[in-house]
PDB file of N, CA and C in Angstrom:
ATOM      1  N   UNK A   1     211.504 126.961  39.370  1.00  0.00           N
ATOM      2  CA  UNK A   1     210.225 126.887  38.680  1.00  0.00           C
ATOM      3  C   UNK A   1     209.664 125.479  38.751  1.00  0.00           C
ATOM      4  N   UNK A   2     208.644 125.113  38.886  1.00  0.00           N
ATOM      5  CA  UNK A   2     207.892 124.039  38.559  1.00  0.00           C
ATOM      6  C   UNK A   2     207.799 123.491  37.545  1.00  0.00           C
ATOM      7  N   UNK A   3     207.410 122.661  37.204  1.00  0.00           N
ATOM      8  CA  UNK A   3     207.751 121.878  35.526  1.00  0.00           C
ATOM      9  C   UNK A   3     206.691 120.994  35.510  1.00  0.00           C
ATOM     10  N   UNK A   4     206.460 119.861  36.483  1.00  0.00           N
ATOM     11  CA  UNK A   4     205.518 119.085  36.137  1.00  0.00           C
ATOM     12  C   UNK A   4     205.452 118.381  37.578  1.00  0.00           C
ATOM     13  N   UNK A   5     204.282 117.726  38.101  1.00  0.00           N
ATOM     14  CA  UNK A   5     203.591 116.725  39.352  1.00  0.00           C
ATOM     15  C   UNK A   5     204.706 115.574  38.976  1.00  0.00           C
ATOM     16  N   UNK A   6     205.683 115.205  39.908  1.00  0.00           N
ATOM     17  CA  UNK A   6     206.041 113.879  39.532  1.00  0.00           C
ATOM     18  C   UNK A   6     205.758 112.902  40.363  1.00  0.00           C
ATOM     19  N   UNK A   7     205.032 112.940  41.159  1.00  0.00           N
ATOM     20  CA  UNK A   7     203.955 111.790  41.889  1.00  0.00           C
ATOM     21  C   UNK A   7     203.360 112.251  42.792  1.00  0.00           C
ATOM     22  N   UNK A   8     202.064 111.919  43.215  1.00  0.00           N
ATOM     23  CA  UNK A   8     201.208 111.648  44.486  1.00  0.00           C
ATOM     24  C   UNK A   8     201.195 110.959  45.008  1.00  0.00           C
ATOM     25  N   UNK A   9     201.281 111.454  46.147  1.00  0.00           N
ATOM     26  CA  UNK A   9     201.269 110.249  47.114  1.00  0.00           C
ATOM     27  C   UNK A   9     199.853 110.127  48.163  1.00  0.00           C
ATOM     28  N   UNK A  10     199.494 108.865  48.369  1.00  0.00           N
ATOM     29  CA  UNK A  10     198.203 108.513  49.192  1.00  0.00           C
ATOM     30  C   UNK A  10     198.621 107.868  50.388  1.00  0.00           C
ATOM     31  N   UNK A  11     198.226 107.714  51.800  1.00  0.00           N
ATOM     32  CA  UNK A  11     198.491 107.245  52.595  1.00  0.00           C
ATOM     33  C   UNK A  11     197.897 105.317  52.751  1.00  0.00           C
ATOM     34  N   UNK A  12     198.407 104.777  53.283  1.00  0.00           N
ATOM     35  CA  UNK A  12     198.066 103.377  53.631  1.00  0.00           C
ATOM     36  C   UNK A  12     197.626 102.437  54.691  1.00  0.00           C
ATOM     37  N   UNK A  13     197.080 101.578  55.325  1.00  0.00           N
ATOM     38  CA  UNK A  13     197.653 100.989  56.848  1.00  0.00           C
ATOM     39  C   UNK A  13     198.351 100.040  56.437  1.00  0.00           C
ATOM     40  N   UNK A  14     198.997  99.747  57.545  1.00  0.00           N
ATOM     41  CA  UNK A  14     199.912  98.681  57.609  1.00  0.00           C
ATOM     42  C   UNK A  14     199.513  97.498  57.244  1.00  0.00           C
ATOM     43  N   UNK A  15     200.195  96.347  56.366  1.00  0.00           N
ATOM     44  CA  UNK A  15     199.966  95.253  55.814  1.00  0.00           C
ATOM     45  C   UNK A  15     199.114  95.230  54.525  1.00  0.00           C
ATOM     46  N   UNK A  16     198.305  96.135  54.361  1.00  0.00           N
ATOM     47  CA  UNK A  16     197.260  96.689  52.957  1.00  0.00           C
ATOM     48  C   UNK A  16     198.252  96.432  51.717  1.00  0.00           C
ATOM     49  N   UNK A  17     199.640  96.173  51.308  1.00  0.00           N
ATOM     50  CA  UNK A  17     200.227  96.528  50.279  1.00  0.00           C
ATOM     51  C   UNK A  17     199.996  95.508  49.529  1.00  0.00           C
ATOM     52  N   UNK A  18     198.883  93.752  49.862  1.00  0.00           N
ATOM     53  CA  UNK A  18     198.719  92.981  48.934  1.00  0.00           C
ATOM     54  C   UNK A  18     197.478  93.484  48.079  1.00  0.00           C
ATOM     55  N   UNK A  19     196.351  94.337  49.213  1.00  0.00           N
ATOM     56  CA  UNK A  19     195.419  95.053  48.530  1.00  0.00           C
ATOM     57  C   UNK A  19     195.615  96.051  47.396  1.00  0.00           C
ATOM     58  N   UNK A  20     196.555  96.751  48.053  1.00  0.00           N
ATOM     59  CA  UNK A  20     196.850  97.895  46.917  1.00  0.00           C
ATOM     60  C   UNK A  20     197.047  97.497  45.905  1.00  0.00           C
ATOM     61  N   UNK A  21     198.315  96.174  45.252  1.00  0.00           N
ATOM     62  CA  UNK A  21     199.033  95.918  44.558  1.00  0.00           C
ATOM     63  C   UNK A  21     197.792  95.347  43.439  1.00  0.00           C
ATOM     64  N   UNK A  22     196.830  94.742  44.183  1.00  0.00           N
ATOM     65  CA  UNK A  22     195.871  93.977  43.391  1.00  0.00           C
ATOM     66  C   UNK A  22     194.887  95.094  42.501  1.00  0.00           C
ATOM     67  N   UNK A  23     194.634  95.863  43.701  1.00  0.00           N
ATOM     68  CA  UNK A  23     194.082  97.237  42.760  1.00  0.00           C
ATOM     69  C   UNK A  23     194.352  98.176  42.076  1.00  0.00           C
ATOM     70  N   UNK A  24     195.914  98.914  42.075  1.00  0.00           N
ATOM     71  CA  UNK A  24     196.296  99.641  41.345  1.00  0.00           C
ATOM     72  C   UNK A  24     197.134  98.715  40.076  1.00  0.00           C
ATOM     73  N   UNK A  25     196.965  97.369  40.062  1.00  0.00           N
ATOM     74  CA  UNK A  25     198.099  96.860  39.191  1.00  0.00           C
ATOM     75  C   UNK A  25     196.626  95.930  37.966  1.00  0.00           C
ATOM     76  N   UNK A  26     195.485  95.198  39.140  1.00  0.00           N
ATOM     77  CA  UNK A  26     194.824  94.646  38.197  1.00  0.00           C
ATOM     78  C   UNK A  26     193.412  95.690  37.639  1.00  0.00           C
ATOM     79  N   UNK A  27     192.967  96.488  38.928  1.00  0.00           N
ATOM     80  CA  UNK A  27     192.297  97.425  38.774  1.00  0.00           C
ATOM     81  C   UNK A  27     192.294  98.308  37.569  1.00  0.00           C
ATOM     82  N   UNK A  28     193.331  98.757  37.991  1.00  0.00           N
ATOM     83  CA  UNK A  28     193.856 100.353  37.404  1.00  0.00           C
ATOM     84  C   UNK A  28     194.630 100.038  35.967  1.00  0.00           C
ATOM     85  N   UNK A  29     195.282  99.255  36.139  1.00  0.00           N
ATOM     86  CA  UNK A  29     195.910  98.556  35.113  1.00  0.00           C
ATOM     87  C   UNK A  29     197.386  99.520  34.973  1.00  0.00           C
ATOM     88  N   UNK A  30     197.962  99.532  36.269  1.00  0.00           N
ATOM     89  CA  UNK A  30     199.367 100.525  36.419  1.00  0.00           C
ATOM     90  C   UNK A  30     200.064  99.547  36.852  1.00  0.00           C
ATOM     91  N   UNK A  31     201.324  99.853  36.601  1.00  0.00           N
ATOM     92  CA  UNK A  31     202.921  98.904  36.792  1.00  0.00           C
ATOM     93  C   UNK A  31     203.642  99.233  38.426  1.00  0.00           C
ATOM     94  N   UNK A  32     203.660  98.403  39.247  1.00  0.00           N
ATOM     95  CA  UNK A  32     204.372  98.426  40.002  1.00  0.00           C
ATOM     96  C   UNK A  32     205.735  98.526  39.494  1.00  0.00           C
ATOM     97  N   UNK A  33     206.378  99.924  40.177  1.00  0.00           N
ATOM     98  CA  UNK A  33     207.513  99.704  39.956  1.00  0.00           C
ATOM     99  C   UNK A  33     208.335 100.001  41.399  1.00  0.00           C
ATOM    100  N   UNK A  34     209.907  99.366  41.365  1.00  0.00           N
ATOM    101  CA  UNK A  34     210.845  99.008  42.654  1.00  0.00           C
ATOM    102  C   UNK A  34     210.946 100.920  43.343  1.00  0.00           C
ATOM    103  N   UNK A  35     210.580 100.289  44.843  1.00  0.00           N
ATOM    104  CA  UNK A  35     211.317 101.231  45.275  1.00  0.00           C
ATOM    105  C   UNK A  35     212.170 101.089  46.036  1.00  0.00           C
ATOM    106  N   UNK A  36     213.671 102.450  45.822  1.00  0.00           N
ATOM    107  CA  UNK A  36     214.722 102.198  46.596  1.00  0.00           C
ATOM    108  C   UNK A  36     214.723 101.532  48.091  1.00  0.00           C
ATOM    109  N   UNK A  37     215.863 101.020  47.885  1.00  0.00           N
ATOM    110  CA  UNK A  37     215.860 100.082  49.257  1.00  0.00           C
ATOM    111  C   UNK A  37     215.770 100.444  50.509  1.00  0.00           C
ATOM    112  N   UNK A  38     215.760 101.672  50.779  1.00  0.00           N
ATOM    113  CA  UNK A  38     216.209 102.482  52.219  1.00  0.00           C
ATOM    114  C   UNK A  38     214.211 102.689  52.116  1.00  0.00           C
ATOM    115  N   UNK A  39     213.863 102.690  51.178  1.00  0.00           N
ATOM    116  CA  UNK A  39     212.155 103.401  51.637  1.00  0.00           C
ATOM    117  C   UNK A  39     211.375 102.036  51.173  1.00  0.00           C
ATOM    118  N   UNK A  40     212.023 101.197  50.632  1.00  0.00           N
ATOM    119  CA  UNK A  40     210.918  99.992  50.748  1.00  0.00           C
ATOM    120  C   UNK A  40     210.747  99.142  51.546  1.00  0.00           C
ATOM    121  N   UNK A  41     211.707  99.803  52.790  1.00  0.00           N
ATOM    122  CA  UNK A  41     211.637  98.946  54.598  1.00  0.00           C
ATOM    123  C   UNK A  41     210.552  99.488  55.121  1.00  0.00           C
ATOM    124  N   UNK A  42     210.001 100.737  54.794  1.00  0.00           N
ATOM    125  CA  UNK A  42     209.297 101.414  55.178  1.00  0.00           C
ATOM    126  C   UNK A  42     208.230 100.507  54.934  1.00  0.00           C
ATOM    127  N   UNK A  43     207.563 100.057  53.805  1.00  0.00           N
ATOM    128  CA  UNK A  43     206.324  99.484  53.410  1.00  0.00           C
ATOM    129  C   UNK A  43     205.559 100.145  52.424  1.00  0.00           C
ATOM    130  N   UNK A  44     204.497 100.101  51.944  1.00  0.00           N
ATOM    131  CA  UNK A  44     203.883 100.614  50.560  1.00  0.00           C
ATOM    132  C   UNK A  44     204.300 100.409  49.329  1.00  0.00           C
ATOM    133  N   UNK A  45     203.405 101.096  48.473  1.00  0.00           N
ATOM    134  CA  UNK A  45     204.211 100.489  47.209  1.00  0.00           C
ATOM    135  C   UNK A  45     203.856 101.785  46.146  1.00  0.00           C
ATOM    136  N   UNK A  46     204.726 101.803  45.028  1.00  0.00           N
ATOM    137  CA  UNK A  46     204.690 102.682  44.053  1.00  0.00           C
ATOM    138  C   UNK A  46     204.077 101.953  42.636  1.00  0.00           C
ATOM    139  N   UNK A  47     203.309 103.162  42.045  1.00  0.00           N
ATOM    140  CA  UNK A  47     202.942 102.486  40.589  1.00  0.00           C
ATOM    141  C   UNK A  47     202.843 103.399  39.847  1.00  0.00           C
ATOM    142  N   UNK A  48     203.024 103.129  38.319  1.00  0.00           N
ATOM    143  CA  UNK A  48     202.987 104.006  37.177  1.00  0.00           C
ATOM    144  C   UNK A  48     202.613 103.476  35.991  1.00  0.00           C
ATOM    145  N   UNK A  49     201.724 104.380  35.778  1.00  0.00           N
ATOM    146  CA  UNK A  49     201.371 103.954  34.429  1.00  0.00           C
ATOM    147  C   UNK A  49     201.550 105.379  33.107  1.00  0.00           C
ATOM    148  N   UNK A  50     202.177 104.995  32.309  1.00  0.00           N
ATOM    149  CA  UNK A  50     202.864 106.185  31.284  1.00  0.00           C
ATOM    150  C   UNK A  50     203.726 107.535  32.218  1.00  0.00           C
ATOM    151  N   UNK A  51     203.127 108.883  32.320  1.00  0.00           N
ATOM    152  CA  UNK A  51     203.131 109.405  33.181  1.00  0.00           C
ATOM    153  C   UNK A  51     203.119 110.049  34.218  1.00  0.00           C
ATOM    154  N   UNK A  52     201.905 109.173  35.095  1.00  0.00           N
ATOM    155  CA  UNK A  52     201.316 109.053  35.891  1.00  0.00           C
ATOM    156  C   UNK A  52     201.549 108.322  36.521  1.00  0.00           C
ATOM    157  N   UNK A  53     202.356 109.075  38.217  1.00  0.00           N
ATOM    158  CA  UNK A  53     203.076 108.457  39.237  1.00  0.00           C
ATOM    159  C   UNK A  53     202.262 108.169  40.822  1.00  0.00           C
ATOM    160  N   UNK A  54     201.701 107.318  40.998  1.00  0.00           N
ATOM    161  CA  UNK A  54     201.077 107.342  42.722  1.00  0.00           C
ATOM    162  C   UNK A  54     201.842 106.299  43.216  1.00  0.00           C
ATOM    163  N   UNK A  55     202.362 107.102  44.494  1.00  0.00           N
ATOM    164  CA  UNK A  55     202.917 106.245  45.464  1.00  0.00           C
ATOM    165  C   UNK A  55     202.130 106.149  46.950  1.00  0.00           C
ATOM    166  N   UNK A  56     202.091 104.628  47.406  1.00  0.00           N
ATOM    167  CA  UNK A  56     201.260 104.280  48.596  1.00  0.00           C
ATOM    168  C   UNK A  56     202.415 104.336  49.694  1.00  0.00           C
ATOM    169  N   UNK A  57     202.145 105.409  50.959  1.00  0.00           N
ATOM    170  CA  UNK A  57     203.141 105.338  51.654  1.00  0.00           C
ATOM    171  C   UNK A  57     202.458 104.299  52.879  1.00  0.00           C
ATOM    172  N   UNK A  58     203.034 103.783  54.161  1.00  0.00           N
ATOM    173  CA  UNK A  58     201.966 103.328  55.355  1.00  0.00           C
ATOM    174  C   UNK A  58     202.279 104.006  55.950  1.00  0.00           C
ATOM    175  N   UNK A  59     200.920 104.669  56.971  1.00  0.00           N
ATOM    176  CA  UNK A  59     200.464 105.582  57.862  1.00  0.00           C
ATOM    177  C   UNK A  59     200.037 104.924  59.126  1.00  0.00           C
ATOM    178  N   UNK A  60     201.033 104.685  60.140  1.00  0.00           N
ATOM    179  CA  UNK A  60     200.798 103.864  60.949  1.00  0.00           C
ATOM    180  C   UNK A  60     199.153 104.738  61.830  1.00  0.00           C
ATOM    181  N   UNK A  61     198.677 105.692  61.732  1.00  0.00           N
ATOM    182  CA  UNK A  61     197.679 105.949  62.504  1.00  0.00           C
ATOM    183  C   UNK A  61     196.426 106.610  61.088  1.00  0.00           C
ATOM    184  N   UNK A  62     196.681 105.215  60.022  1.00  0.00           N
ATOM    185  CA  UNK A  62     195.681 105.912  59.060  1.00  0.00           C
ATOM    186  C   UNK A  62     194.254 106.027  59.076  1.00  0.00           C
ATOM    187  N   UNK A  63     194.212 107.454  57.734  1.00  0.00           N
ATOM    188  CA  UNK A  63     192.747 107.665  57.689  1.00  0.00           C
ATOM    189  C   UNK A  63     192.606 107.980  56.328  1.00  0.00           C
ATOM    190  N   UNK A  64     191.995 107.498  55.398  1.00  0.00           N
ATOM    191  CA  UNK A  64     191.906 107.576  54.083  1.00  0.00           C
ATOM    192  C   UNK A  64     191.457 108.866  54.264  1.00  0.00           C
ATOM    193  N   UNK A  65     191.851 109.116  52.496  1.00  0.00           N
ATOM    194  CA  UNK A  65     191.647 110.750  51.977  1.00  0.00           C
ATOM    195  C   UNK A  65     190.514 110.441  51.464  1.00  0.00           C
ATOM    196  N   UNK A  66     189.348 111.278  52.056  1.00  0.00           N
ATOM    197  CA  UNK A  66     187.773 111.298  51.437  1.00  0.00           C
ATOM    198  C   UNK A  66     187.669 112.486  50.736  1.00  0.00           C
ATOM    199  N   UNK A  67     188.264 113.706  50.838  1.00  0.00           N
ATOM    200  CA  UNK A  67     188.116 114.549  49.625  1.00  0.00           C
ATOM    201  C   UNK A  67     189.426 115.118  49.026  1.00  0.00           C
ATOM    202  N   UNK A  68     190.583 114.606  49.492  1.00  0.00           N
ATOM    203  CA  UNK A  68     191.170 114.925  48.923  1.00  0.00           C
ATOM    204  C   UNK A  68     191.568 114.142  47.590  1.00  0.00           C
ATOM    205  N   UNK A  69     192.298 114.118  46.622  1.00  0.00           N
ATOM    206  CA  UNK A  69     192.365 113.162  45.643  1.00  0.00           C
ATOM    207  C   UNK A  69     193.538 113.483  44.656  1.00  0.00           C
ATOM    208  N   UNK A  70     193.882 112.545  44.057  1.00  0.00           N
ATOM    209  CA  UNK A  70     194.014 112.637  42.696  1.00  0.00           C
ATOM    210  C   UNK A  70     193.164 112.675  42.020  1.00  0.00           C
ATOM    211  N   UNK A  71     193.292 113.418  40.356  1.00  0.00           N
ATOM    212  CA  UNK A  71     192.466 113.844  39.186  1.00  0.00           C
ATOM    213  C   UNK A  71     193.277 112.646  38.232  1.00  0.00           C
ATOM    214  N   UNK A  72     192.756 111.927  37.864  1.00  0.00           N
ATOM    215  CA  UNK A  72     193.515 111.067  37.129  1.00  0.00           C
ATOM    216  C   UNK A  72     192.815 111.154  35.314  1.00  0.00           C
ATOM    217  N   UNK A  73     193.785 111.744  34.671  1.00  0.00           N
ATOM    218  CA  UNK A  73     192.785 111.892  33.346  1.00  0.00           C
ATOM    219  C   UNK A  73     193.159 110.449  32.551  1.00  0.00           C
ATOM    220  N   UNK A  74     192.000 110.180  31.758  1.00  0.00           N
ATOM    221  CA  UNK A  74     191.624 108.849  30.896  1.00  0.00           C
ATOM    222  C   UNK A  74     190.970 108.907  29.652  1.00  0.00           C
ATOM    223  N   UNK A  75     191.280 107.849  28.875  1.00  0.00           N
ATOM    224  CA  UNK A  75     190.881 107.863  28.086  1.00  0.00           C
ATOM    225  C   UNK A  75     189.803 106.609  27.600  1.00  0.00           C
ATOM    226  N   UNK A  76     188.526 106.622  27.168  1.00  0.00           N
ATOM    227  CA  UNK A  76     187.496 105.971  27.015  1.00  0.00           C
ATOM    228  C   UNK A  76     186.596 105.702  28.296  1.00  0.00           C
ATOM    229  N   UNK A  77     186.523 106.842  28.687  1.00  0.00           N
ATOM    230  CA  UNK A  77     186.079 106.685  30.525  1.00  0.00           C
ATOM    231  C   UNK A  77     184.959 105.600  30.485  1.00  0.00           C
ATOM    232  N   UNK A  78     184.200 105.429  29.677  1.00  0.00           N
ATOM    233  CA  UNK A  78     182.985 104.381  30.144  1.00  0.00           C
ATOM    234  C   UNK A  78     183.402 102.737  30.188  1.00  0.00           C
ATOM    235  N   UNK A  79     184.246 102.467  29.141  1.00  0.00           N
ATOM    236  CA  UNK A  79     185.222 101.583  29.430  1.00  0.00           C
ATOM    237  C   UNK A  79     185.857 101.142  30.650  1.00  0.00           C
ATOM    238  N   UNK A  80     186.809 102.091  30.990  1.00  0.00           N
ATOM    239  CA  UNK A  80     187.401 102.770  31.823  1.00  0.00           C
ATOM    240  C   UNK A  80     186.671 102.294  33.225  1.00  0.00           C
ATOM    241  N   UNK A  81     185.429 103.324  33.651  1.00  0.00           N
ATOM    242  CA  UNK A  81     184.711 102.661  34.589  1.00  0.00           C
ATOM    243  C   UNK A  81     183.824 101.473  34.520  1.00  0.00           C
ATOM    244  N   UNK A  82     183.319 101.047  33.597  1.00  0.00           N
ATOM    245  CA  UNK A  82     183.209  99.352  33.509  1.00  0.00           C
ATOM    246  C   UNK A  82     184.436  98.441  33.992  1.00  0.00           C
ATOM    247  N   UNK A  83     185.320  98.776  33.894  1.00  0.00           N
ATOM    248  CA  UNK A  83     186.614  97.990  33.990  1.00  0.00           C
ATOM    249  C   UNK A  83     187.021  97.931  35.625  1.00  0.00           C
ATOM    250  N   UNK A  84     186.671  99.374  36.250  1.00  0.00           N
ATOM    251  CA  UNK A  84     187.000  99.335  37.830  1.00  0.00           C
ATOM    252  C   UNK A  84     185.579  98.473  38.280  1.00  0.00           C
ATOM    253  N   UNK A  85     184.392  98.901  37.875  1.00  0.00           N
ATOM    254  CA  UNK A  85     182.916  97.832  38.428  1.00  0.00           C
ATOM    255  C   UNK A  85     183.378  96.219  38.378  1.00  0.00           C
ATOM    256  N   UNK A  86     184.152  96.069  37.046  1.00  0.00           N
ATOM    257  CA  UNK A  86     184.040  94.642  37.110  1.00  0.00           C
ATOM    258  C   UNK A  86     185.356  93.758  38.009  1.00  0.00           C
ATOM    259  N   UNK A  87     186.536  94.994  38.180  1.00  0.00           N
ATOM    260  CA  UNK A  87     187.157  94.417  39.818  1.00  0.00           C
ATOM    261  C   UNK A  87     186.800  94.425  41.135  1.00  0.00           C
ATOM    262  N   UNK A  88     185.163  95.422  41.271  1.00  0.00           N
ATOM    263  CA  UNK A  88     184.591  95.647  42.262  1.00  0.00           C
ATOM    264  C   UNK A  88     184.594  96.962  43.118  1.00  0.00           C
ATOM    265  N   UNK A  89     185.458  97.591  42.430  1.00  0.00           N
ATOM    266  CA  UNK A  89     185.755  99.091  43.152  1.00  0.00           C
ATOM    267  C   UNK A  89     183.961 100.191  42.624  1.00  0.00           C
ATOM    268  N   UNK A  90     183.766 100.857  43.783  1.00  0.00           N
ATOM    269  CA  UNK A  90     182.830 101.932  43.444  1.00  0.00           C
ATOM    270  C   UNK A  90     182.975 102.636  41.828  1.00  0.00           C
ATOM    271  N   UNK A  91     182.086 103.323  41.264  1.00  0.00           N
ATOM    272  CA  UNK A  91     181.805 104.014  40.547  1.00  0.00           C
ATOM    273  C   UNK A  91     180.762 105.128  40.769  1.00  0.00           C
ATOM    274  N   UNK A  92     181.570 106.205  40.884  1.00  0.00           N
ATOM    275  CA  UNK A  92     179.777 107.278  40.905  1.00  0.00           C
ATOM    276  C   UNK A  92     180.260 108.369  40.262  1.00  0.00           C
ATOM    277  N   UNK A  93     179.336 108.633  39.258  1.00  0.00           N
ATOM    278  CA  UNK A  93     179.223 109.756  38.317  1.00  0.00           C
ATOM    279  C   UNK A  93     179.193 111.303  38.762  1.00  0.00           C
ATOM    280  N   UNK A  94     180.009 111.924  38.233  1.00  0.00           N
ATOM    281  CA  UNK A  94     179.721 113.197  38.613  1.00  0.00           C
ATOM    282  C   UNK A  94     179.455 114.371  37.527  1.00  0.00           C
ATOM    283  N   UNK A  95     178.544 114.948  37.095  1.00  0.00           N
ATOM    284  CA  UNK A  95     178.487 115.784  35.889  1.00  0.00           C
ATOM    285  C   UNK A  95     178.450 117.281  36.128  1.00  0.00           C
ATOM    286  N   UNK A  96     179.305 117.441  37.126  1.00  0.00           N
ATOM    287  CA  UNK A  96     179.145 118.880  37.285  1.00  0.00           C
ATOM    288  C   UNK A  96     180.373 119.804  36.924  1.00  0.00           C
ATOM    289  N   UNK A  97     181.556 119.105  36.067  1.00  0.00           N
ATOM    290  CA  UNK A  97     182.751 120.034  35.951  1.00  0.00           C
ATOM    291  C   UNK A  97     182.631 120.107  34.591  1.00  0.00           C
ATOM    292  N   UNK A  98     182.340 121.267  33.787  1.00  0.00           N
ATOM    293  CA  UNK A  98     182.104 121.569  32.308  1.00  0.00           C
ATOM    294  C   UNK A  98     183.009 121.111  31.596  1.00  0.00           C
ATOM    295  N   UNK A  99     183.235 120.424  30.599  1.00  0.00           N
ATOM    296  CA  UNK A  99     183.813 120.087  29.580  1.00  0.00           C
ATOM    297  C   UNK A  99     184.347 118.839  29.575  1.00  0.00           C
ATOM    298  N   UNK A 100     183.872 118.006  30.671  1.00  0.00           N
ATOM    299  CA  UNK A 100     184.662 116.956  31.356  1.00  0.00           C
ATOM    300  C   UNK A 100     183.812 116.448  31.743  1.00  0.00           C
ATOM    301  N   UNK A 101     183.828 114.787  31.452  1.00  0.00           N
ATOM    302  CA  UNK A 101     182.780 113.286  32.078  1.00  0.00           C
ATOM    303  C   UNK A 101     183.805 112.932  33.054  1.00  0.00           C
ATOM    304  N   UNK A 102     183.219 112.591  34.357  1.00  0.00           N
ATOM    305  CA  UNK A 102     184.196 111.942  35.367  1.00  0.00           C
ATOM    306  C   UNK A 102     183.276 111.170  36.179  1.00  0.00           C
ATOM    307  N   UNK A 103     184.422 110.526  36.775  1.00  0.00           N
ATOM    308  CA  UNK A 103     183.653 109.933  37.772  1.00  0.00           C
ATOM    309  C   UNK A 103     184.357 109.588  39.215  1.00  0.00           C
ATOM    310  N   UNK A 104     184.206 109.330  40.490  1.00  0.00           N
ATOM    311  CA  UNK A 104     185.154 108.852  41.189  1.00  0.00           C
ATOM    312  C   UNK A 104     185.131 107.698  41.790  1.00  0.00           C
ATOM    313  N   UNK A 105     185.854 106.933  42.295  1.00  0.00           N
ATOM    314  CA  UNK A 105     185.790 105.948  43.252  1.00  0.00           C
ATOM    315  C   UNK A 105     186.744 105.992  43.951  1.00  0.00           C
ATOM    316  N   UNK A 106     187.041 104.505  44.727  1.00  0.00           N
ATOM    317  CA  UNK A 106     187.952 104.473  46.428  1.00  0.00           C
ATOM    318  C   UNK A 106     188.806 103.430  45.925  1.00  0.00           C
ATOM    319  N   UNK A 107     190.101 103.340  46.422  1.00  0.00           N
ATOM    320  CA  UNK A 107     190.714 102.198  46.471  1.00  0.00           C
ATOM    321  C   UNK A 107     190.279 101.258  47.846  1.00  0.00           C
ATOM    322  N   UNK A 108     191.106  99.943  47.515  1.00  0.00           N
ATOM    323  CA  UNK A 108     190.561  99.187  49.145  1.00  0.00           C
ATOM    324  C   UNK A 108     190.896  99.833  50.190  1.00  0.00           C
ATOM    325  N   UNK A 109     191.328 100.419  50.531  1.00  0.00           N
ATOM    326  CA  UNK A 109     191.691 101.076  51.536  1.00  0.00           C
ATOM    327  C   UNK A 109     190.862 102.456  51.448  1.00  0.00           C
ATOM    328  N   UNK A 110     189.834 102.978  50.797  1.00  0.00           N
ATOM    329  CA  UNK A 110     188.954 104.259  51.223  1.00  0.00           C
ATOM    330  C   UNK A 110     189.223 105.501  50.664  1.00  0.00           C
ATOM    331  N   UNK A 111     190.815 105.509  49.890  1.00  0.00           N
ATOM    332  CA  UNK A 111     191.425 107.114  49.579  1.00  0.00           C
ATOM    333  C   UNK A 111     190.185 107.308  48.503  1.00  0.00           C
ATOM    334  N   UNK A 112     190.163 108.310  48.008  1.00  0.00           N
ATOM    335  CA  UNK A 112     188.778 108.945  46.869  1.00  0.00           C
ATOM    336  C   UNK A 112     190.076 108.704  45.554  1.00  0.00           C
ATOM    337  N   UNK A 113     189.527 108.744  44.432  1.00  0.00           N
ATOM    338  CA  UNK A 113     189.907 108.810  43.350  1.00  0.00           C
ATOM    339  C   UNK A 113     189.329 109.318  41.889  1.00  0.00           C
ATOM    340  N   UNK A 114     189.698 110.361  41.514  1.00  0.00           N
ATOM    341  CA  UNK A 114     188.966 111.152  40.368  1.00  0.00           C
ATOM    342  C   UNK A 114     189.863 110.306  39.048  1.00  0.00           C
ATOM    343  N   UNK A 115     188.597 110.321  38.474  1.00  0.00           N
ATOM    344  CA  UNK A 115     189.038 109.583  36.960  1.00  0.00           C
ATOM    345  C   UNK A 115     188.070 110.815  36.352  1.00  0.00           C
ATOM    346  N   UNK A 116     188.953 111.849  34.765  1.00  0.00           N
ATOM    347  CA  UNK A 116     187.717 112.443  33.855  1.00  0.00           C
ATOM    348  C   UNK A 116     188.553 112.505  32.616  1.00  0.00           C
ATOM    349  N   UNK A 117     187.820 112.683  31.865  1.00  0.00           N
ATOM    350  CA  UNK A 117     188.280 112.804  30.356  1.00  0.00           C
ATOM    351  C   UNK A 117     187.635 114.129  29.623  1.00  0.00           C
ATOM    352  N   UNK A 118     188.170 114.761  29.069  1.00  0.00           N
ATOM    353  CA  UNK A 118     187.665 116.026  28.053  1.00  0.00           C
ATOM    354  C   UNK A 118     186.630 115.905  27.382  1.00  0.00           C
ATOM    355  N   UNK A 119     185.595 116.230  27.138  1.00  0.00           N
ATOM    356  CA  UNK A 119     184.349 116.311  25.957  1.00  0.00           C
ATOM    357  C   UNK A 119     184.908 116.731  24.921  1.00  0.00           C
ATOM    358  N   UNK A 120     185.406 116.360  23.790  1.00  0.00           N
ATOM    359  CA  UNK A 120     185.605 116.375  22.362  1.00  0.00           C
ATOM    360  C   UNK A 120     184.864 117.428  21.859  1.00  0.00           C
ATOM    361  N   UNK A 121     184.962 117.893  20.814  1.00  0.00           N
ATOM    362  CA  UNK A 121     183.937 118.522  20.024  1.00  0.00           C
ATOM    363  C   UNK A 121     182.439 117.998  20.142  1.00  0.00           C
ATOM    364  N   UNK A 122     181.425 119.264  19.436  1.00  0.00           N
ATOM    365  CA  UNK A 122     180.122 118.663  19.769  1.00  0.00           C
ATOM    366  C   UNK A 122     179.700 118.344  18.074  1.00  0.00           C
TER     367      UNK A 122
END
C-alpha cells in the first residue's frame, strides 16, 4: 500500500548545484540535507523542509520540467510569494483551481513549481 510521497525529484545540469543550493535553501527557505555517499558522487543536491522532500538529481542531457511539477502547499502565500520576488524567482498567479490561491514559478534552472494554499472559510 502507499502511505505517503517521500520525495520528488527534479532533474538538473551539471555544475547548477551552487544555483540550486542558493534557491531552494535562501529562496525557498528549505534545509539542505547530506546525501549518502555512493549518490553524492553523482552530483545534485537534496532539501527539506518539515515534510516536504525535493531532491535535485544531474541530467547530463537536461531539460527542465515546464509542466510537470511539484504542488507545494504553503502557508501565508502572499508572503510566501513576495519572499520568492524579492530573491528574484518568477511569480505568476493562477486562479483557476477552486478552493485554492496559487501561484507558480521556476527555479534557476527552469523546472515549474506550484506553490497553493486552501481558502479558509468565507
Amino acid at each position: 500500500m502507499l502511505t505517503a510521497v517521500d520525495h520528488v525529484q527534479l532533474a538538473a545540469p551539471p555544475g547548477s548545484e551552487d544555483l540550486l543550493r542558493a534557491y531552494y535553501t535562501d529562496a525557498l527557505g528549505m534545509t539542505e540535507i547530506p546525501k549518502p555517499p555512493v549518490l553524492a558522487a553523482r552530483g545534485g543536491c537534496w532539501f527539506q523542509a518539515g515534510a516536504v522532500r525535493l531532491h535535485l538529481g544531474i541530467e547530463e542531457d537536461f531539460h527542465p520540467a515546464r509542466k510537470a511539477h511539484p504542488g507545494l502547499g504553503v502557508t501565508g502565500i502572499d508572503a510566501y510569494a513576495a519572499r520568492l520576488v524579492a530573491h528574484g524567482a518568477p511569480v505568476t498567479w493562477d486562479g483557476d483551481l477552486p478552493g485554492h490561491r496559487r501561484f507558480y514559478s521556476e527555479d534557476p534552472v527552469g523546472n515549474r513549481l506550484e506553490f497553493l494554499e486552501p481558502v479558509t472559510g468565507s
